[in-house]
Protein backbone atom coordinates (compact mmCIF):
# COMPACT_ATOMS: atom_id res chain seq x y z
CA UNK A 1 -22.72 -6.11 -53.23
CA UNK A 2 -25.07 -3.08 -53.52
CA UNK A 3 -27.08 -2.40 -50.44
CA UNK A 4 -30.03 -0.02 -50.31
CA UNK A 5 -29.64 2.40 -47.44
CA UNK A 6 -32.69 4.30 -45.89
CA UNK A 7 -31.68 7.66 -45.26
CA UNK A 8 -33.45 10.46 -43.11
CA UNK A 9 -35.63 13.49 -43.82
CA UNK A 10 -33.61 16.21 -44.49
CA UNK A 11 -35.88 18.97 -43.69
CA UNK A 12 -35.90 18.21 -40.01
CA UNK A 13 -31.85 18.99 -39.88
CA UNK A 14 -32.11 21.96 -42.17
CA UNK A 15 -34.28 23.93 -39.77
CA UNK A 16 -32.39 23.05 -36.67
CA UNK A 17 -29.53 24.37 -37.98
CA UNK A 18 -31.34 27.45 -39.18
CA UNK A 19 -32.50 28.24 -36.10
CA UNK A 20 -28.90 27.29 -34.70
CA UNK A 21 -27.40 30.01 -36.71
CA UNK A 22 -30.12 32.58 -35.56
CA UNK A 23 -29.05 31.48 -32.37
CA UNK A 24 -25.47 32.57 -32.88
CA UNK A 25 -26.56 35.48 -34.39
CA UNK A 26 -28.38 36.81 -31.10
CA UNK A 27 -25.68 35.60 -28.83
CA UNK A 28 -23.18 37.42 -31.30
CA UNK A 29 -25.51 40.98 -30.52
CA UNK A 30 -25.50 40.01 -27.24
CA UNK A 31 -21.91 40.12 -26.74
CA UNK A 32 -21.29 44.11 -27.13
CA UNK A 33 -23.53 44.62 -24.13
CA UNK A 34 -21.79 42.46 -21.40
CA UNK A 35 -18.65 41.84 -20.23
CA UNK A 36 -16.69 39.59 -17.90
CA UNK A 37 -18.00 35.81 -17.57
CA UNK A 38 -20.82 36.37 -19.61
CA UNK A 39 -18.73 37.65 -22.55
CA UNK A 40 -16.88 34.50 -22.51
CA UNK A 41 -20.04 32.67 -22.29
CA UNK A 42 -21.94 34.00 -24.87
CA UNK A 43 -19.05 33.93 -27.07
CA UNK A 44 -18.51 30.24 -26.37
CA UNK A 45 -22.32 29.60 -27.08
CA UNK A 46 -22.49 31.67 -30.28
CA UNK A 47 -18.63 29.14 -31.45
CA UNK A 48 -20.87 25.97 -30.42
CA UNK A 49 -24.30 26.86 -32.28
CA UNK A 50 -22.45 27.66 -35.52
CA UNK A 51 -20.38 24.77 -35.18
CA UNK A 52 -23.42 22.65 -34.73
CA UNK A 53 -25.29 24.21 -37.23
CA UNK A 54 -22.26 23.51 -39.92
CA UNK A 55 -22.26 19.99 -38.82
CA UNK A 56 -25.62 19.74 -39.81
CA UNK A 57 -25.64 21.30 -42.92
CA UNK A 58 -22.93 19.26 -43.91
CA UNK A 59 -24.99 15.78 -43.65
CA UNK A 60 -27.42 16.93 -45.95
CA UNK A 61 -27.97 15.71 -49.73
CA UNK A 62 -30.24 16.11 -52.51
CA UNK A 63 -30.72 13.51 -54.28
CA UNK A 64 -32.38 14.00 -57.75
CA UNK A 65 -34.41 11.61 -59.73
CA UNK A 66 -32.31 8.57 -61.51
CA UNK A 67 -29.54 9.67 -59.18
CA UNK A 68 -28.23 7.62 -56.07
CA UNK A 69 -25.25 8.60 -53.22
CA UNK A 70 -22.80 6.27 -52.26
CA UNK A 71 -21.84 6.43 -48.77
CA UNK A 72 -18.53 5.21 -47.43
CA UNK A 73 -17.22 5.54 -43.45
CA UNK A 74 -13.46 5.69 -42.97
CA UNK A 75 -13.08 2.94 -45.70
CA UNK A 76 -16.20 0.96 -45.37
CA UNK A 77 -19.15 1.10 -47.18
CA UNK A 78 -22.16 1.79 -45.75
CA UNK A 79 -24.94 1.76 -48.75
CA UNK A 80 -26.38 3.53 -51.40
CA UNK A 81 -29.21 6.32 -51.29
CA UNK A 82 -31.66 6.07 -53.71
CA UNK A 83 -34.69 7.66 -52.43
CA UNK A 84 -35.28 11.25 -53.81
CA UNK A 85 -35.26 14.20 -52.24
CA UNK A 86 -33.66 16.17 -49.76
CA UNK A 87 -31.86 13.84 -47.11
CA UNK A 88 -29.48 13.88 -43.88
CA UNK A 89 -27.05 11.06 -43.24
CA UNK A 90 -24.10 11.37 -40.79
CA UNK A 91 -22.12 14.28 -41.49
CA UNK A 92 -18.74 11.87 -41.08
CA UNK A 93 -19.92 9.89 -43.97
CA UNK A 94 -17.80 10.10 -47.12
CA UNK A 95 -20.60 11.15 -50.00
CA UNK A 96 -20.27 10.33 -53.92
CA UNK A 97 -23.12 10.65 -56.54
CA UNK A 98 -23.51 8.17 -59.37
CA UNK A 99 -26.12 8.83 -62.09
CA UNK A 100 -28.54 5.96 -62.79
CA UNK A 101 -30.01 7.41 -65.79
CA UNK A 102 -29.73 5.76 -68.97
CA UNK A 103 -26.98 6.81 -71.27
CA UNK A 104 -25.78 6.92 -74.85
CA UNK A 105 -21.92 5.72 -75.58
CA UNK A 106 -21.09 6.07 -79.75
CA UNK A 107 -17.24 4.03 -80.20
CA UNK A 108 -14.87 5.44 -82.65
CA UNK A 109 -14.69 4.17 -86.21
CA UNK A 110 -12.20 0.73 -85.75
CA UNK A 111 -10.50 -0.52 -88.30
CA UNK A 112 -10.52 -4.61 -87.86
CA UNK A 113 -10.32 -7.24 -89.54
CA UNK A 114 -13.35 -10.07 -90.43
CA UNK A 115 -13.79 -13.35 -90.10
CA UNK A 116 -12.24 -13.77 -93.23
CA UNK A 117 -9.43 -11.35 -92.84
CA UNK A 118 -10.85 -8.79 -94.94
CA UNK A 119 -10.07 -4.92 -93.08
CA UNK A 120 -13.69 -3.28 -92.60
CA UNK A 121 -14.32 -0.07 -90.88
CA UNK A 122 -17.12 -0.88 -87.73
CA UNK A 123 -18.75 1.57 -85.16
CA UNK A 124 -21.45 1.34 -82.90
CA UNK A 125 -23.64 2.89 -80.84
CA UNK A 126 -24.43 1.63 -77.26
CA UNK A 127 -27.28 2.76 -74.49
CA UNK A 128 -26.31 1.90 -70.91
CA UNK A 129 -27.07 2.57 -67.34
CA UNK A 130 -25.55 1.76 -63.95
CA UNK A 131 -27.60 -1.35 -61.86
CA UNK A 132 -25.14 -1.67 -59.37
CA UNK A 133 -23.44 1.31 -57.85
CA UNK A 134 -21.18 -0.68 -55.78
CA UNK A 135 -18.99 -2.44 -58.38
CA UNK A 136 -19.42 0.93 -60.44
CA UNK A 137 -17.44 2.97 -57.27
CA UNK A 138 -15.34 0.44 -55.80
CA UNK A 139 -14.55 -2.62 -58.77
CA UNK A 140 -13.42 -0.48 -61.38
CA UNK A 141 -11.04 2.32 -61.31
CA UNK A 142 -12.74 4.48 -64.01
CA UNK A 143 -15.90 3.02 -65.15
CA UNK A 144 -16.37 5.27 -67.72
CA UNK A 145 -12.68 4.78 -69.36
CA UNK A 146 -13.65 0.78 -68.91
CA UNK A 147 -16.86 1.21 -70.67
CA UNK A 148 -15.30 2.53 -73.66
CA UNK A 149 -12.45 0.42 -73.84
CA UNK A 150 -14.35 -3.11 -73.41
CA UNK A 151 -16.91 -1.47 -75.74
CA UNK A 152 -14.33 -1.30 -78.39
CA UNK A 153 -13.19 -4.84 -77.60
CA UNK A 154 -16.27 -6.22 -77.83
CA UNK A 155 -16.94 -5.16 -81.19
CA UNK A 156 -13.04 -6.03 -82.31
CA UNK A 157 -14.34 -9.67 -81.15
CA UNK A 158 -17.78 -9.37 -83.00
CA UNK A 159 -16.08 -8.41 -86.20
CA UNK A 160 -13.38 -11.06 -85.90
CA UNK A 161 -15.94 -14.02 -85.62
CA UNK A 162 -18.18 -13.08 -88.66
CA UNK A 163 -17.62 -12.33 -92.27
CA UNK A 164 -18.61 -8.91 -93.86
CA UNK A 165 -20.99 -10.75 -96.27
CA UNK A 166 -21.59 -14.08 -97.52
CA UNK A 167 -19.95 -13.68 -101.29
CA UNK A 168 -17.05 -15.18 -99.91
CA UNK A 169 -18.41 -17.60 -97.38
CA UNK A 170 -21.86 -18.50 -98.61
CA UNK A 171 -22.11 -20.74 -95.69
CA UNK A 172 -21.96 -18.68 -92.91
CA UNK A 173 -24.65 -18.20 -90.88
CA UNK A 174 -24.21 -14.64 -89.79
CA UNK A 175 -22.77 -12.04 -91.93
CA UNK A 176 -22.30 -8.31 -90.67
CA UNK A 177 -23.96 -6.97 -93.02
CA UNK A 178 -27.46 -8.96 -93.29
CA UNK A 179 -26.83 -10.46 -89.87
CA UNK A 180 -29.49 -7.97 -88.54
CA UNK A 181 -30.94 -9.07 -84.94
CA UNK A 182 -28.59 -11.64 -84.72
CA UNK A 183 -25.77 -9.67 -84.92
CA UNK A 184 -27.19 -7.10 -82.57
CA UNK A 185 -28.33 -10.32 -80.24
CA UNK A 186 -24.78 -11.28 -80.13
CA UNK A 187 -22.61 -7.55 -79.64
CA UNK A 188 -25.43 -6.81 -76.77
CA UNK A 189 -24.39 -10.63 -75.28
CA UNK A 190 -20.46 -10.01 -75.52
CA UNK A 191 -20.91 -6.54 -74.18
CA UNK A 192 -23.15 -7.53 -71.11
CA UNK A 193 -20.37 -10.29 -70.00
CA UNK A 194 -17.80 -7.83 -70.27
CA UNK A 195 -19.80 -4.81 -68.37
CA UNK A 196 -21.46 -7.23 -65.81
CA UNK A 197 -18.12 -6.73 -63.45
CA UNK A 198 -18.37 -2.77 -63.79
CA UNK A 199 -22.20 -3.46 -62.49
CA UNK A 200 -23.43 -1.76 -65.77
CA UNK A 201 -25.76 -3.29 -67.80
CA UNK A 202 -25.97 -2.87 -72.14
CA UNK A 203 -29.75 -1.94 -72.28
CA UNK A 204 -29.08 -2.29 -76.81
CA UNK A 205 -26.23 -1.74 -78.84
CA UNK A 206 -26.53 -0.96 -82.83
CA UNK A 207 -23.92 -1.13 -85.47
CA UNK A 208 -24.11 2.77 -86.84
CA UNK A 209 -21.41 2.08 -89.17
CA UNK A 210 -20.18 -0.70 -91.05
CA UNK A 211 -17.73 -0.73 -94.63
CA UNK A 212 -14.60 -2.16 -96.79
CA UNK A 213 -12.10 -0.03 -95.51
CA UNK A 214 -11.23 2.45 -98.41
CA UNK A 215 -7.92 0.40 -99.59
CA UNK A 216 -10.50 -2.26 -100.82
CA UNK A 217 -13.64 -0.75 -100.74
CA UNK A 218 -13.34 -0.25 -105.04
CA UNK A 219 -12.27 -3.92 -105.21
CA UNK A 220 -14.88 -5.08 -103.30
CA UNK A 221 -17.41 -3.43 -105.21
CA UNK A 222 -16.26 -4.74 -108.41
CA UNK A 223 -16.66 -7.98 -106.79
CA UNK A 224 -20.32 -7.24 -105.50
CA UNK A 225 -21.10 -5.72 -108.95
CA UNK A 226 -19.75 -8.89 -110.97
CA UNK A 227 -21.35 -11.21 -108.47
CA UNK A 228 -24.97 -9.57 -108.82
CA UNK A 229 -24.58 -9.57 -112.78
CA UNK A 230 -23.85 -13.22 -112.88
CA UNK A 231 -26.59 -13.86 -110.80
CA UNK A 232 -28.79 -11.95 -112.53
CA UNK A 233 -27.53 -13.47 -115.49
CA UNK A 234 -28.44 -16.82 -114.24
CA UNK A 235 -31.69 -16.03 -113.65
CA UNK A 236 -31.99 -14.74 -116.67
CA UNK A 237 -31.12 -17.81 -118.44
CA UNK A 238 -32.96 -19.87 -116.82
CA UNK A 239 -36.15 -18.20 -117.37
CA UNK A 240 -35.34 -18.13 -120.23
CA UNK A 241 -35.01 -21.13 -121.26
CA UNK A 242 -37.83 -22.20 -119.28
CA UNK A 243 -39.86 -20.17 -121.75
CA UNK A 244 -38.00 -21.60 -124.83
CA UNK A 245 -39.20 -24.89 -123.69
CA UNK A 246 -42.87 -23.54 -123.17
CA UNK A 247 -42.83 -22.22 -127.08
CA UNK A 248 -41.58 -25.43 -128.26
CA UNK A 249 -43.90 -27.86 -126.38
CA UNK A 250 -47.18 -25.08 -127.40
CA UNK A 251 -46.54 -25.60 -131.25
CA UNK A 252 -45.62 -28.89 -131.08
CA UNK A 253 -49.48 -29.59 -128.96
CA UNK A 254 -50.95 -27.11 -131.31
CA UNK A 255 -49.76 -28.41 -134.50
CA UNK A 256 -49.11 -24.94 -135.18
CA UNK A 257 -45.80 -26.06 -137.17
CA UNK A 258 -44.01 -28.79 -137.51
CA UNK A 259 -40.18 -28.64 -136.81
CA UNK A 260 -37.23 -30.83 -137.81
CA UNK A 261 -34.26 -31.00 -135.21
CA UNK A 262 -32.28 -28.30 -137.07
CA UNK A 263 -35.50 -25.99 -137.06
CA UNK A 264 -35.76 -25.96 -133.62
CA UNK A 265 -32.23 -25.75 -132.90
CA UNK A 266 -32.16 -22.08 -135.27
CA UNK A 267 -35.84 -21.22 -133.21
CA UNK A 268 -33.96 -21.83 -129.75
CA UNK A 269 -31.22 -20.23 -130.73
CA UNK A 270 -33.33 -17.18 -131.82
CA UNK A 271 -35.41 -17.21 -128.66
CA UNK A 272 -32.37 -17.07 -126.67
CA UNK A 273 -30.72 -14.34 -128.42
CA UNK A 274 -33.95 -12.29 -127.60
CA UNK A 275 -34.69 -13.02 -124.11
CA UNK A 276 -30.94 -12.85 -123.02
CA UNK A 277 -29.57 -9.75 -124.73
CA UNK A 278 -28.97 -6.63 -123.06
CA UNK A 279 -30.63 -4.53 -126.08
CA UNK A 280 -33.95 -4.92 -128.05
CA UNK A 281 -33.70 -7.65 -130.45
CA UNK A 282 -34.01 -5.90 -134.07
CA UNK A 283 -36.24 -8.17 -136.14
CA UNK A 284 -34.82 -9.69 -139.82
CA UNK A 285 -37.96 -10.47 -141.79
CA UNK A 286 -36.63 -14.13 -144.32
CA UNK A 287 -38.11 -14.06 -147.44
CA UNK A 288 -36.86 -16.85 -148.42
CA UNK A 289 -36.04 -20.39 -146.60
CA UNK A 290 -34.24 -21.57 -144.11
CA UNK A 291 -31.76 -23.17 -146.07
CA UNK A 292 -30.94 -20.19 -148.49
């Protein structure tokens, strides 16, 4: 478990060993011009200043915004530094830094297969940051090798649970392809219970790519093409025979003209041929009757 750990001012430290290392400096100049007991001395105070001073120096850390420290003691962890700014912790403690700022993670294109077993090409793009730095340095080898591989597992599993579109399964209640904030509701759930033991959380995840991969991508269009023409062609028919309907009942109200079954079988007929062709109907003026 993460703990926070207050660290102290590191400005304090820096100037003591500053003004250690003047110290050494002067007993260094002072050497030439004695000899005997206080040579030795001033040589061993000059060794001890530096060495202080290095000691010193060495428990300082800057720690820059969105950035923490992880501190560890022969083994054991001590806590994490958080605070900003320049700080001095005990020079024996073992020091790594771990960004906390948020961060953008784009998978490779993977070729899976749907719910249905069709093969689709799928990518996506993933913002994340670190909220625990403990389980970041200590439960995971290589967080950042983990992240991409459960990434790409996660959306493997995504893909594998929900069909490309519903012209196969018109049942389905989530497609990839329409599935919009559902989908991304339920890649951002699978990846958050994969990258909750890594201690990073999935702040949102977007699919950036999504096809038929190329082997049936022209097959698959066909099928999309054929299925929006027969729909369309549906409609169509239906309208218009919703407006065949309307003619008939108006003259029939109207009295415009009176029609025998055979009449109106030749008018619907007519009508139909109009509103459902794929070209202009060209008119054919009768001179004569219907029967000739």
């Amino acid at each position: 478990m993460e703990k926070n750990k207050k660290a102290s001012s590191g400005f304090s430290a820096l100037l003591l060993a500053f003004v250690l290392v003047i110290t050494g400096v002067l007993f260094c100049t002072m050497i030439v011009s004695v000899s005997g007991t206080q040579h030795t001395l001033y040589i061993s105070l000059a060794i001890v200043a530096f060495v202080v001073a290095l000691i010193l120096l060495s428990g300082l850390v800057v720690v820059q915004p969105n950035t923490s420290v992880v501190l560890t003691f022969f083994g054991e962890y001590i806590g994490t530094v958080k605070e900003n700014g320049l700080k001095f912790v005990n020079p024996l403690y073992a020091k790594q830094k771990i960004s906390l700022r948020l961060q953008s993670l784009e998978s490779t294109k993977l070729k899976v297969n749907d719910k249905l077993g069709n093969p689709i090409e799928i990518a996506a793009v993933i913002l994340w940051e670190i909220a625990d730095t403990y389980k970041v340095a200590f439960d995971v080898v290589n967080f950042s090798g983990y992240l991409t591989n459960q990434s790409e597992a996660a959306i493997r599993h995504l893909a594998s649970t929900c069909p490309y579109d519903s012209i196969e399964d018109e049942n389905a209640s989530v497609t990839l392809r329409d599935g919009g904030e559902k989908v991304i509701e339920l890649l951002e759930q699978e990846l958050n219970a994969r990258m909750v033991k890594a201690g990073i959380i999935i702040k949102e995840a977007r699919i950036s790519h999504l096809a038929y991969s190329p082997e049936i991508a022209h097959a698959m269009l066909q099928r999309q093409q054929a299925t929006a023409i027969v729909s369309a062609r549906s409609k169509i028919v239906e309208g218009a025979v919703g407006m065949v309907e309307m003619a008939l009942e108006l003259l029939s109200k109207k009295q415009i003209v009176i029609l025998d079954e055979e009449r109106k079988a030749a008018m619907v007929s007519n009508l139909l041929v109009v509103l459902c062709g794929d070209k202009a109907a060209s008119p054919v003026v009768n001179t004569g009757s219907l029967y000739q």
